[in-house]
Structure formats: structure tokens, C-alpha cells
Protein backbone atom coordinates (compact mmCIF):
# COMPACT_ATOMS: atom_id res chain seq x y z
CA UNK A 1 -0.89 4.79 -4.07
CA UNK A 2 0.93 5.10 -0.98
CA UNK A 3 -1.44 8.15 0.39
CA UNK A 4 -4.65 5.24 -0.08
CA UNK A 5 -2.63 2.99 1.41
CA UNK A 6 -2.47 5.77 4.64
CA UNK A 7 -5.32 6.58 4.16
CA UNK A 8 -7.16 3.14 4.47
CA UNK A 9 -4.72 1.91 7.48
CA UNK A 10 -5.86 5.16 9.34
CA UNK A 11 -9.69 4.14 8.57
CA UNK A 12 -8.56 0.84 9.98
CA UNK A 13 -7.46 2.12 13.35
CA UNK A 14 -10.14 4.43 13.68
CA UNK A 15 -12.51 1.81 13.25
CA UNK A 16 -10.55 -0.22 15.67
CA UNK A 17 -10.72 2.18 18.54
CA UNK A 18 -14.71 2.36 18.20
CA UNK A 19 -14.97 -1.10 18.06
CA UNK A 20 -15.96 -1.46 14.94
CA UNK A 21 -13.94 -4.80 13.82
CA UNK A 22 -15.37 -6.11 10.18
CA UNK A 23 -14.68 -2.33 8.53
CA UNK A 24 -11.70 -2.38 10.06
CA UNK A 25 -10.19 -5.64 8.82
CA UNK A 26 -11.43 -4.30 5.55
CA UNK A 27 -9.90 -1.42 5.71
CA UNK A 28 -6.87 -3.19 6.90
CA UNK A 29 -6.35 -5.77 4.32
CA UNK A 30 -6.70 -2.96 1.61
CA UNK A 31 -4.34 -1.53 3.06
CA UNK A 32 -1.97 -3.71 3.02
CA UNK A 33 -2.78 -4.92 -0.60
CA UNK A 34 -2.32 -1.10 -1.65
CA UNK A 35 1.14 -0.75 0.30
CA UNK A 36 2.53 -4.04 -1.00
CA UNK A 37 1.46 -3.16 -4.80
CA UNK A 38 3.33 0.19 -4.49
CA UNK A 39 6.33 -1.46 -3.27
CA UNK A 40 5.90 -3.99 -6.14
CA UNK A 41 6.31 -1.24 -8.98
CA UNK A 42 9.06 0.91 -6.99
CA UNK A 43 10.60 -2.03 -7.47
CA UNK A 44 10.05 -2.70 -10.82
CA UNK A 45 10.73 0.25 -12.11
CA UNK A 46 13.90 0.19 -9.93
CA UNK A 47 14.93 -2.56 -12.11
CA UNK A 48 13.86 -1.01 -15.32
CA UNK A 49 15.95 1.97 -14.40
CA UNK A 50 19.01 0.01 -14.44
CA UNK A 51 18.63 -2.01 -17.01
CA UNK A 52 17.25 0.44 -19.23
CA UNK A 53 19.54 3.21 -18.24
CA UNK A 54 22.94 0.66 -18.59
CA UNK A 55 22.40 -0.07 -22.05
CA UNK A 56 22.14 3.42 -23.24
């Protein structure tokens, strides 16, 4: 999820440079909805981990 993430912010800055401003607040804005979901789980299965793995 991380790699689309990439991905996506590198379409975003490409699109900046050629001026091309709506794809690349698209592009953006999935971006940082894909990086901030993938943080999300890591930490949720973080948490998971530990709880999980302390009551075994």
C-alpha cells in the first residue's frame, strides 16, 4: 500500500512540474489517503501483536 502511495505522490509531482494542477491534487490527496491508511493498520496490527502475543 505504501508503493501506491509512492507511486501516486510521484504522479502528483510530475503533474505539478507540467502544470498540470487538478490531476495533481488528485493524485495528491490519494496519496495521502493511501499513506495514512497504511500507517493506520501498521498500527493496528502493532497493537494486536502485543496484545495477542502477551496473553499467550
Amino acid at each position: 500500500m505504501l508503493r501506491w502511495a509512492l507511486i501516486f505522490f510521484v504522479i502528483s509531482l510530475v503533474a505539478g512540474v507540467f502544470g498540470f494542477t487538478g490531476v495533481a491534487q488528485g493524485a495528491r490527496s490519494i496519496a495521502k489517503v493511501l499513506f495514512f491508511l497504511a500507517i493506520a493498520l501498521f498500527l493496528l496490527f502493532v497493537i494486536l501483536a502485543f496484545t495477542i502475543g502477551s496473553s499467550l
